[in-house]
PDB file of N, CA and C in Angstrom:
ATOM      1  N   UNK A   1      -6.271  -4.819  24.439  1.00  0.00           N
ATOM      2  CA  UNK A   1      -6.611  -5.719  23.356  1.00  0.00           C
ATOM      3  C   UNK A   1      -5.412  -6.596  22.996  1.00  0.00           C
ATOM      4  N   UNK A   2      -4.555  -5.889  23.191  1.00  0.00           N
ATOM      5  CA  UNK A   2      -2.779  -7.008  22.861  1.00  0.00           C
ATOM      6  C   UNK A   2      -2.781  -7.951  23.459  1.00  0.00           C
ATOM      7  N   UNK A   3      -3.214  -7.406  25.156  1.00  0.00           N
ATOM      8  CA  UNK A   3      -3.102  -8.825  25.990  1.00  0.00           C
ATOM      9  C   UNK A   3      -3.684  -9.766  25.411  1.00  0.00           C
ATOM     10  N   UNK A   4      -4.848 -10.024  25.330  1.00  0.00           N
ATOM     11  CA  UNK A   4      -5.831 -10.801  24.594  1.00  0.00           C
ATOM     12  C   UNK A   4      -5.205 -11.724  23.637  1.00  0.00           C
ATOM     13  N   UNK A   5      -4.125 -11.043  22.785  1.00  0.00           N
ATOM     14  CA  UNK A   5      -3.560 -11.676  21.718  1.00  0.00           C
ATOM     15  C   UNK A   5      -2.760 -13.393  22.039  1.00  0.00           C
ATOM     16  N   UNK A   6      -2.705 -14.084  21.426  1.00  0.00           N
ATOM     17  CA  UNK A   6      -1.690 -15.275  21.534  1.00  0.00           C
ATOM     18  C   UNK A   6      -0.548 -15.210  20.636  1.00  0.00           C
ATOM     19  N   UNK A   7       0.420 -15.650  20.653  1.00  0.00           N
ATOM     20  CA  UNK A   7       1.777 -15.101  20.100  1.00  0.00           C
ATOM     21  C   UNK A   7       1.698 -16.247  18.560  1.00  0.00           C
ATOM     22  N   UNK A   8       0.739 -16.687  18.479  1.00  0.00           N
ATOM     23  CA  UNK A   8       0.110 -17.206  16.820  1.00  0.00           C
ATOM     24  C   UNK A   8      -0.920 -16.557  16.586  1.00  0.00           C
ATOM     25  N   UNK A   9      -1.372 -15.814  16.950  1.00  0.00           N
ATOM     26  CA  UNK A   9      -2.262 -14.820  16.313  1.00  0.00           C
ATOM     27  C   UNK A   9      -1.673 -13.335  16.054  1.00  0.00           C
ATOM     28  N   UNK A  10      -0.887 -12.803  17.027  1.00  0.00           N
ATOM     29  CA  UNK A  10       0.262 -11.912  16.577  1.00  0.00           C
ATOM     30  C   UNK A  10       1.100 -12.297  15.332  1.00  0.00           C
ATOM     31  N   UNK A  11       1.383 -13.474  15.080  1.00  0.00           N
ATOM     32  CA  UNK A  11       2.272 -13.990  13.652  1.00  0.00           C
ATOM     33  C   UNK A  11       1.201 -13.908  12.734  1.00  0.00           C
ATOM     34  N   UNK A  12       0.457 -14.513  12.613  1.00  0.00           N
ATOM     35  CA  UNK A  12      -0.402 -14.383  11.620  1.00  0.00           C
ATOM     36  C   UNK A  12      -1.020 -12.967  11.216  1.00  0.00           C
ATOM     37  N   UNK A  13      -1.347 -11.754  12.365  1.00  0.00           N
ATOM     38  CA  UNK A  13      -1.441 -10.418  11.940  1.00  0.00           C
ATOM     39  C   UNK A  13      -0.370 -10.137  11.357  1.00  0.00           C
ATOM     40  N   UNK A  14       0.955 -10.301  11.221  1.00  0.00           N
ATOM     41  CA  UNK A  14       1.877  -9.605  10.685  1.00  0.00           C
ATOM     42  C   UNK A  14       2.121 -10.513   9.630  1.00  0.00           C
ATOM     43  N   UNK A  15       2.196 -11.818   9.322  1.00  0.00           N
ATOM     44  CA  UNK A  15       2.163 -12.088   7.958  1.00  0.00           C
ATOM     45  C   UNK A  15       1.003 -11.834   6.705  1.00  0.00           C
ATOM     46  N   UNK A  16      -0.194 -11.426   7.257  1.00  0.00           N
ATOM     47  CA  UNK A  16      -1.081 -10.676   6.933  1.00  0.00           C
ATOM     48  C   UNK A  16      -0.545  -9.442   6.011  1.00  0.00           C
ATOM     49  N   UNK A  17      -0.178  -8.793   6.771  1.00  0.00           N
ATOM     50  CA  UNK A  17       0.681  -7.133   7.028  1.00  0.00           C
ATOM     51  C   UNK A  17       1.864  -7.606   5.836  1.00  0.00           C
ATOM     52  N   UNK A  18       2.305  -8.463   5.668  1.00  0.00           N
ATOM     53  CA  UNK A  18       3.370  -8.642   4.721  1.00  0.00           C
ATOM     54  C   UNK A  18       2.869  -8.464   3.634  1.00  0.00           C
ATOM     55  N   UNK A  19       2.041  -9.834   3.265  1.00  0.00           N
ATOM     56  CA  UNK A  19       1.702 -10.185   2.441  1.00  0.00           C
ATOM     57  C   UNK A  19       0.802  -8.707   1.542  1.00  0.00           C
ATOM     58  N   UNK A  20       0.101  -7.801   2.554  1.00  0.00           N
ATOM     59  CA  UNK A  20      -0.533  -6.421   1.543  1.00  0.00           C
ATOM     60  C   UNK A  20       0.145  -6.029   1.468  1.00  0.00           C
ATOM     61  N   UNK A  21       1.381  -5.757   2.186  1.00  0.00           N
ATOM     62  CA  UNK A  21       1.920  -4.305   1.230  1.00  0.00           C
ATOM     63  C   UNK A  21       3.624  -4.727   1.132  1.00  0.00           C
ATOM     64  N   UNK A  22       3.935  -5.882   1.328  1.00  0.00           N
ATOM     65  CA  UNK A  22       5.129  -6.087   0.710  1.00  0.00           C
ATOM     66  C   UNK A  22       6.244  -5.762   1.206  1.00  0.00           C
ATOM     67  N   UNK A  23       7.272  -6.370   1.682  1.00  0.00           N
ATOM     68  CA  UNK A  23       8.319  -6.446   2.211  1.00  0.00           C
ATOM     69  C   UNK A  23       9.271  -5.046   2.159  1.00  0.00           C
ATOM     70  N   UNK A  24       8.952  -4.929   0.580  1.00  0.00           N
ATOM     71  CA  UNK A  24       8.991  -3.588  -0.405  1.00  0.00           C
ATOM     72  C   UNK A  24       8.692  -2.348   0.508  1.00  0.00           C
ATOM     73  N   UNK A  25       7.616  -1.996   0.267  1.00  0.00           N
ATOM     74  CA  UNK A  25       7.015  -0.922   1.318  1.00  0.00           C
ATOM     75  C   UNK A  25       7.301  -0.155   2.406  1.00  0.00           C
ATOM     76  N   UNK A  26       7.126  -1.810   3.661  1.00  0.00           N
ATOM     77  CA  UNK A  26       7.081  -1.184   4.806  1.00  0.00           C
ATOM     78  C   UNK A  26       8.145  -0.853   5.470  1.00  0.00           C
ATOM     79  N   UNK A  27       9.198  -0.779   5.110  1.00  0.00           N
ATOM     80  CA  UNK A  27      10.385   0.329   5.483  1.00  0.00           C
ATOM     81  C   UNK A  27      10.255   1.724   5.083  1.00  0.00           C
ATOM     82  N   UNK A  28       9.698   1.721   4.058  1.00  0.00           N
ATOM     83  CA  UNK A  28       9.270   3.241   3.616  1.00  0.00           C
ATOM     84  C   UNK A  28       7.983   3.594   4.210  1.00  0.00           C
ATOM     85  N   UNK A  29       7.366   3.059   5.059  1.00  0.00           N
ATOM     86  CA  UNK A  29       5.622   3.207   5.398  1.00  0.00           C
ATOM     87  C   UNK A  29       6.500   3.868   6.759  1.00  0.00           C
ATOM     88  N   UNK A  30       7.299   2.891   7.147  1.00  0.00           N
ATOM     89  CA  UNK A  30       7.773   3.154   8.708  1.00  0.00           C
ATOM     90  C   UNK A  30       8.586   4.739   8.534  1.00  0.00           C
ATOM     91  N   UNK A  31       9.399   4.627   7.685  1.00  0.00           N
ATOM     92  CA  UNK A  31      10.024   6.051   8.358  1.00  0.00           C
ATOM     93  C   UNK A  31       8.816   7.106   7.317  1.00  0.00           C
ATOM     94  N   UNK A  32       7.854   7.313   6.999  1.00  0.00           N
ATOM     95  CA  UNK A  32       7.244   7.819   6.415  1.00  0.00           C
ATOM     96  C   UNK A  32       6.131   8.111   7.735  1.00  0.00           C
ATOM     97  N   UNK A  33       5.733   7.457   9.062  1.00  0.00           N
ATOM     98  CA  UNK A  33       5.057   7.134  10.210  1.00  0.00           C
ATOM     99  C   UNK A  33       6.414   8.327  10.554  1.00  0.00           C
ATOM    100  N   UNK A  34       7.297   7.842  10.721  1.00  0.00           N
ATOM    101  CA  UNK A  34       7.995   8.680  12.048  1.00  0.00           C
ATOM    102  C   UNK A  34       8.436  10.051  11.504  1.00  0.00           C
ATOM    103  N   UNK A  35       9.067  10.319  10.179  1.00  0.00           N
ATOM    104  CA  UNK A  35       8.761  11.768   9.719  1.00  0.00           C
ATOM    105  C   UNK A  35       7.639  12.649  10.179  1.00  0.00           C
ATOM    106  N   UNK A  36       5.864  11.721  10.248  1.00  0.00           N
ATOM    107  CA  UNK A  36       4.759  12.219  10.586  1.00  0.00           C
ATOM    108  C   UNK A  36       4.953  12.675  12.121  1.00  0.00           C
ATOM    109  N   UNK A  37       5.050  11.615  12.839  1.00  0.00           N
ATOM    110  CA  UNK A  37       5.393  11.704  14.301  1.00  0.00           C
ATOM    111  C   UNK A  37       6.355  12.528  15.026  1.00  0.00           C
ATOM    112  N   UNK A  38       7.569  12.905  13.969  1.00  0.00           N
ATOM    113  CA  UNK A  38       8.364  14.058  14.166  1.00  0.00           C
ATOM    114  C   UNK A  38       7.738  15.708  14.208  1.00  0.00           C
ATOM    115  N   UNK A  39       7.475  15.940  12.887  1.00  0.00           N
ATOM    116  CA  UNK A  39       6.005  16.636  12.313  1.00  0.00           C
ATOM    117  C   UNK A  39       5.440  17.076  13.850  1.00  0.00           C
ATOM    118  N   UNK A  40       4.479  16.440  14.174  1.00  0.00           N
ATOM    119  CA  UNK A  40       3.456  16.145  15.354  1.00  0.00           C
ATOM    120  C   UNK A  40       4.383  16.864  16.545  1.00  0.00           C
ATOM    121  N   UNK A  41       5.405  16.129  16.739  1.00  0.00           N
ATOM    122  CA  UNK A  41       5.864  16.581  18.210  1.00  0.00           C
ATOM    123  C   UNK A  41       6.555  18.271  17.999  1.00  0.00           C
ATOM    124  N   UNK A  42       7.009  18.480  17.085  1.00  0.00           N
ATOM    125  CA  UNK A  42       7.354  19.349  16.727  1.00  0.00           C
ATOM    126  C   UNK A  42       6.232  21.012  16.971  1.00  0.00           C
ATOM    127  N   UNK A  43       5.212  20.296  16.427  1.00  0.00           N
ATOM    128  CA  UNK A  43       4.362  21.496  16.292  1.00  0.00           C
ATOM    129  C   UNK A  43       3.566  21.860  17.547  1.00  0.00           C
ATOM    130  N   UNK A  44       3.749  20.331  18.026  1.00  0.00           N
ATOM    131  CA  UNK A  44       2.927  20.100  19.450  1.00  0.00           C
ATOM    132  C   UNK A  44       4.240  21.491  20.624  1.00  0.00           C
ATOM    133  N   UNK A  45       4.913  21.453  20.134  1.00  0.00           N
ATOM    134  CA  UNK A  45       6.277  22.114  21.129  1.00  0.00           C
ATOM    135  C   UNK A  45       6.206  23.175  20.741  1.00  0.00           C
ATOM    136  N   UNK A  46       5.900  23.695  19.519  1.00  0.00           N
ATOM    137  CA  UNK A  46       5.902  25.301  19.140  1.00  0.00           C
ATOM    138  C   UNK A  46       4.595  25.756  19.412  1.00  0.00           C
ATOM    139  N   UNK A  47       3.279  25.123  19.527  1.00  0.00           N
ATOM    140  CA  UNK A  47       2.224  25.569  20.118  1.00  0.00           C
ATOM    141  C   UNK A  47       2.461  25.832  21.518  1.00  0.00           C
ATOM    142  N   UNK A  48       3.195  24.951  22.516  1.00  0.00           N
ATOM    143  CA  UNK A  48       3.005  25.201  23.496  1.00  0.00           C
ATOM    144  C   UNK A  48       3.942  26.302  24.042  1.00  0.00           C
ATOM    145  N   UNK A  49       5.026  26.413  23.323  1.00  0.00           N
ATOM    146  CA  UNK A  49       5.849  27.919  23.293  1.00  0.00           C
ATOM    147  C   UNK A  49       5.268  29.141  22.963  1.00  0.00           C
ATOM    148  N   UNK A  50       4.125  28.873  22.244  1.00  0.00           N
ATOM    149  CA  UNK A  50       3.246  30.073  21.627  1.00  0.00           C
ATOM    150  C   UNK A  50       2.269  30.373  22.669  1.00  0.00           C
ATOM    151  N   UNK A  51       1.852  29.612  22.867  1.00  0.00           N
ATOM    152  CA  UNK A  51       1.074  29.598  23.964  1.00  0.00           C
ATOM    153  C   UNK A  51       1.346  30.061  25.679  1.00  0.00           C
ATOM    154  N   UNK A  52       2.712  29.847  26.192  1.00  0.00           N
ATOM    155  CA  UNK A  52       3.523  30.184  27.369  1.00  0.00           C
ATOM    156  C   UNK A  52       3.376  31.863  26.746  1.00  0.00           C
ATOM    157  N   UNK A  53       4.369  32.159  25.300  1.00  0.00           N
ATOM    158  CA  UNK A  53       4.583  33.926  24.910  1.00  0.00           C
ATOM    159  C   UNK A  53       3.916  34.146  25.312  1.00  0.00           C
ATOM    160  N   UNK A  54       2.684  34.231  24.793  1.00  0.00           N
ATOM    161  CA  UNK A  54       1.285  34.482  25.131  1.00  0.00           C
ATOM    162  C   UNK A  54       0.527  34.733  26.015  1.00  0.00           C
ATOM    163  N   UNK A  55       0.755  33.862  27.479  1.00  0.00           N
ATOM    164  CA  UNK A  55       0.663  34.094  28.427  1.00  0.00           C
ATOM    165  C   UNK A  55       1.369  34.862  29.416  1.00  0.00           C
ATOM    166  N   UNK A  56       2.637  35.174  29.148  1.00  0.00           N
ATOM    167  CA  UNK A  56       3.605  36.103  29.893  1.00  0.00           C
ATOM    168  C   UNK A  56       3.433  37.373  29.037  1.00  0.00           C
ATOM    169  N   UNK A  57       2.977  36.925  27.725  1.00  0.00           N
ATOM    170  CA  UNK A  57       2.955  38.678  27.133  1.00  0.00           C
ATOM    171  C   UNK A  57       1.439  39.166  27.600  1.00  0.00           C
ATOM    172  N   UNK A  58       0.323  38.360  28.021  1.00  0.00           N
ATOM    173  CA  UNK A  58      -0.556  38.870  28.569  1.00  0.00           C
ATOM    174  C   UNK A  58      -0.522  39.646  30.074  1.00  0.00           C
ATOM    175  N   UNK A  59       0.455  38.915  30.652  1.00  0.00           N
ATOM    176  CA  UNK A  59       0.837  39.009  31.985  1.00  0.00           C
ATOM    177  C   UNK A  59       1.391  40.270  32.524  1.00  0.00           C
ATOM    178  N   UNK A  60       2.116  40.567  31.690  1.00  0.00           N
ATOM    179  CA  UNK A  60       2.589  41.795  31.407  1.00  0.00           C
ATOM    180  C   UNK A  60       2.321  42.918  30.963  1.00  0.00           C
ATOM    181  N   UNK A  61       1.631  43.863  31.571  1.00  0.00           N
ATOM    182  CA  UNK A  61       1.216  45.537  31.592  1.00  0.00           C
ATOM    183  C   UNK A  61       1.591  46.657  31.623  1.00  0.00           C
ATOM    184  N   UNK A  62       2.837  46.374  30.669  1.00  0.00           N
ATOM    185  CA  UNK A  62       3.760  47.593  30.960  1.00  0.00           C
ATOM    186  C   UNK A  62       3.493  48.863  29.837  1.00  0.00           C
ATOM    187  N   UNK A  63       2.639  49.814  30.469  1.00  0.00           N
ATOM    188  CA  UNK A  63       1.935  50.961  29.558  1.00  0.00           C
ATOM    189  C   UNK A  63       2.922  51.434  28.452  1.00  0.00           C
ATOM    190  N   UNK A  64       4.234  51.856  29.050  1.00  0.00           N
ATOM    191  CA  UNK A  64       5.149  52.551  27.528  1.00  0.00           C
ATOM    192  C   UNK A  64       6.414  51.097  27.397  1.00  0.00           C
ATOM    193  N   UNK A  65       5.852  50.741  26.459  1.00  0.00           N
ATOM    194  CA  UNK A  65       7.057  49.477  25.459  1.00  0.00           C
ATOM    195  C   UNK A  65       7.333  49.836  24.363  1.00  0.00           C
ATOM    196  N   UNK A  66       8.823  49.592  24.078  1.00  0.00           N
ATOM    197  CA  UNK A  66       9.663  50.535  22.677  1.00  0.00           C
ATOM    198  C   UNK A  66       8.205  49.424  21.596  1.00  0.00           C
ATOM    199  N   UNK A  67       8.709  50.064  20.745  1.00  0.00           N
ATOM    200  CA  UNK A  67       8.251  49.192  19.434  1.00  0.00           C
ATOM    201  C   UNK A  67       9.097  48.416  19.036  1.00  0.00           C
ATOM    202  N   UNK A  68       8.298  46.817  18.915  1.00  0.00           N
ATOM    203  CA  UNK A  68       9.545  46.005  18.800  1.00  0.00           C
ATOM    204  C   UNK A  68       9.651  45.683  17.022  1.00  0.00           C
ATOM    205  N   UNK A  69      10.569  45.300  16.637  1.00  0.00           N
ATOM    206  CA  UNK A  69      11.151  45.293  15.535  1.00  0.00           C
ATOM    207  C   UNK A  69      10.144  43.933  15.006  1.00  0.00           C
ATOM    208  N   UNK A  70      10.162  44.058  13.620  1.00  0.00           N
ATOM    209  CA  UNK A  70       9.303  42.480  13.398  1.00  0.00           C
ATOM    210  C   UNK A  70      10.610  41.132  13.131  1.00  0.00           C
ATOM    211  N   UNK A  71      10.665  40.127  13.629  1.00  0.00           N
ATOM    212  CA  UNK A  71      10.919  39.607  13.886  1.00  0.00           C
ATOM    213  C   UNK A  71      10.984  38.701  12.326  1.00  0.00           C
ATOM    214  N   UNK A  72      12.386  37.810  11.725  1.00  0.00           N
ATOM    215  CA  UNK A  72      12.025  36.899  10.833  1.00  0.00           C
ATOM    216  C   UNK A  72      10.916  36.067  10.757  1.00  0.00           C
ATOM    217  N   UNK A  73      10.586  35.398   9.783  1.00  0.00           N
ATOM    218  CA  UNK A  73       9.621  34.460   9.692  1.00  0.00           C
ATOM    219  C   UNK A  73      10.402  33.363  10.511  1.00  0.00           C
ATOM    220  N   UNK A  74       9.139  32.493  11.540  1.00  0.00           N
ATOM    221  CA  UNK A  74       9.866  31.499  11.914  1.00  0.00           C
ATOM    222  C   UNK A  74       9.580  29.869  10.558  1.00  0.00           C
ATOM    223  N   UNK A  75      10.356  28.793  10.774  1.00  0.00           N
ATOM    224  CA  UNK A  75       9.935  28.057   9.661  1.00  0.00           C
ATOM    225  C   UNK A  75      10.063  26.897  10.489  1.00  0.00           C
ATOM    226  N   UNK A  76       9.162  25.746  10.344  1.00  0.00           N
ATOM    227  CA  UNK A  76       9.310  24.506  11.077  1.00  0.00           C
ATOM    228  C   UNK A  76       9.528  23.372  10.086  1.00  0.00           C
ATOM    229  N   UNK A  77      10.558  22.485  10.727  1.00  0.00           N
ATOM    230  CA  UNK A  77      11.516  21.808   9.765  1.00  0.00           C
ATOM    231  C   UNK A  77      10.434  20.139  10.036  1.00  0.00           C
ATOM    232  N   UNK A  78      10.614  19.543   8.990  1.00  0.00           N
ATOM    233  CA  UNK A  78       9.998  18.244   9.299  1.00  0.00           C
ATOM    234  C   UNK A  78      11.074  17.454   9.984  1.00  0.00           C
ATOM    235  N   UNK A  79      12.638  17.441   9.555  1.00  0.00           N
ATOM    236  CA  UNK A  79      13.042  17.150  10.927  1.00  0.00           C
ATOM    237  C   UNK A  79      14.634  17.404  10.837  1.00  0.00           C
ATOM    238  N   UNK A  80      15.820  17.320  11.391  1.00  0.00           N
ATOM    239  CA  UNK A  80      16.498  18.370  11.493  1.00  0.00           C
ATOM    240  C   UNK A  80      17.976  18.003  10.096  1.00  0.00           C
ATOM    241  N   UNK A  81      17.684  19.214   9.606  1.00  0.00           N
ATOM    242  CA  UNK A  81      18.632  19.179   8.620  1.00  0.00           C
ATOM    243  C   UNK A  81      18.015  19.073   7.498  1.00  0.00           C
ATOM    244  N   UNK A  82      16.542  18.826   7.012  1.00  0.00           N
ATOM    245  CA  UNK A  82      15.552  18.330   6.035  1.00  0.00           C
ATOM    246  C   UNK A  82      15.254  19.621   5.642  1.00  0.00           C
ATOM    247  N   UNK A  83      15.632  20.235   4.679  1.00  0.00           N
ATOM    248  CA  UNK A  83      14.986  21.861   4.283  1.00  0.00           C
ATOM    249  C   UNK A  83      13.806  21.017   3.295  1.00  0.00           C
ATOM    250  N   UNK A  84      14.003  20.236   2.603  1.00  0.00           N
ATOM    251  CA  UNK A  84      12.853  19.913   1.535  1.00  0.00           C
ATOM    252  C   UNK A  84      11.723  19.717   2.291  1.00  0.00           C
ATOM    253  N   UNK A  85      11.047  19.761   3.446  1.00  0.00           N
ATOM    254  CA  UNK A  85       9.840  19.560   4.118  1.00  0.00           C
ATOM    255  C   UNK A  85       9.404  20.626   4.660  1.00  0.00           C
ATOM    256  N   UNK A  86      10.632  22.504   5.163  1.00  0.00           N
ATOM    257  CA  UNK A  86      10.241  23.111   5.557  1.00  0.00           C
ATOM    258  C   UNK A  86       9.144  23.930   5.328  1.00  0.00           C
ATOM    259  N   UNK A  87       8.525  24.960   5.818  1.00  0.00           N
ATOM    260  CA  UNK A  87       7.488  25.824   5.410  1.00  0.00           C
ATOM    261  C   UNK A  87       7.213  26.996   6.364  1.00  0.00           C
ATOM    262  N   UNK A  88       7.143  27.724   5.415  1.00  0.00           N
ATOM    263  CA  UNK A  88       7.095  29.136   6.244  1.00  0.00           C
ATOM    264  C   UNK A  88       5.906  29.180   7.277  1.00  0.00           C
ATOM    265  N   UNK A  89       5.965  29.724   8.711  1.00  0.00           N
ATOM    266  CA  UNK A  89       5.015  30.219   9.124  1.00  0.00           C
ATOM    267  C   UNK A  89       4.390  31.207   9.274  1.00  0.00           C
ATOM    268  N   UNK A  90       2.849  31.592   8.971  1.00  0.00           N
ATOM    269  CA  UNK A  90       2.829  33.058   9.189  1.00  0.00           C
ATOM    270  C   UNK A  90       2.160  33.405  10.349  1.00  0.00           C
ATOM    271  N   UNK A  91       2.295  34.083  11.090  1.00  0.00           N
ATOM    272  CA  UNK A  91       1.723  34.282  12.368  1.00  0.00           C
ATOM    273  C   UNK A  91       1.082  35.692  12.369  1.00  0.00           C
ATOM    274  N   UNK A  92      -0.081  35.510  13.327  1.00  0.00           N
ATOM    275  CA  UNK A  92      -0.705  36.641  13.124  1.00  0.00           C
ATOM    276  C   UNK A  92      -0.611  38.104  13.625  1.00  0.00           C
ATOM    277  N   UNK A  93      -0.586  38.987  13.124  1.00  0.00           N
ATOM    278  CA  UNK A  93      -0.251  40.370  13.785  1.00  0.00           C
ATOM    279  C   UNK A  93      -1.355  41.129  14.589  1.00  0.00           C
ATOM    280  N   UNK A  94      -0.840  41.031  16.029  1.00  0.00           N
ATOM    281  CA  UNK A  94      -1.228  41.252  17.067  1.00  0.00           C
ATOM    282  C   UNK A  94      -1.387  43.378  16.850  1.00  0.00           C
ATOM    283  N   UNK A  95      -2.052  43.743  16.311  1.00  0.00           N
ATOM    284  CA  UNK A  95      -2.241  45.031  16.549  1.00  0.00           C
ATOM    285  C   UNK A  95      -3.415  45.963  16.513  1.00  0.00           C
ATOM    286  N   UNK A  96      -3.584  46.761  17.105  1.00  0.00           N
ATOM    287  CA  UNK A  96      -4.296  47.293  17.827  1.00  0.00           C
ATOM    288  C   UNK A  96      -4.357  48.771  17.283  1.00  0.00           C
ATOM    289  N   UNK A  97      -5.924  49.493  17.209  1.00  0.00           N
ATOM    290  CA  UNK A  97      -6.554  51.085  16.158  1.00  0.00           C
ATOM    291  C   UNK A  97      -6.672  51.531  17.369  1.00  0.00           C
ATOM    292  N   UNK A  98      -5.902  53.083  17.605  1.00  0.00           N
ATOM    293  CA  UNK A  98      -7.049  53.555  18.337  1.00  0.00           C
ATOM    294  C   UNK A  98      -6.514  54.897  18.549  1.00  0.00           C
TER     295      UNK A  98
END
């Protein structure tokens, strides 16, 4: 659809874009987008780490395993050095009656 665009119709979308929300704003819209996008990749990377455990701890059949210790809470940061965005995770306990 960009292609499509002419480089006066690209100006005019973005003076558009000015004019609502103000010169004001969209510096704060933008890193307020990439905080999100940080966010995103972030969780996107600890799922897929959860997901690998997961699969090697399935993989694995080893009848007598010590009991493992519980482990801290892990916490995912919105982005690095930012404690005001962190939040605890709770993960679920994998255990087994019998």
């Amino acid at each position: 659809m960009i292609g499509n665009l002419k480089p006066l119709e690209i100006l005019l979308i973005i003076a558009v874009i000015f004019l609502l929300f103000g010169a004001k704003k969209l510096p704060d819209m933008a890193r307020s987008l990439g905080k999100s996008a940080r966010i995103l990749k972030s969780e996107a990377k600890a799922m897929k780490a959860e997901s690998a455990a997961e699969d090697n701890a399935a993989a694995a059949t080893v009848a007598d395993q010590a009991p493992q210790q519980a482990a801290a809470p892990r916490t995912i940061k919105a982005a690095p050095g930012d404690v005001t965005g962190s939040r605890p995770v709770t993960e679920p306990n994998h255990t087994t009656q019998g």
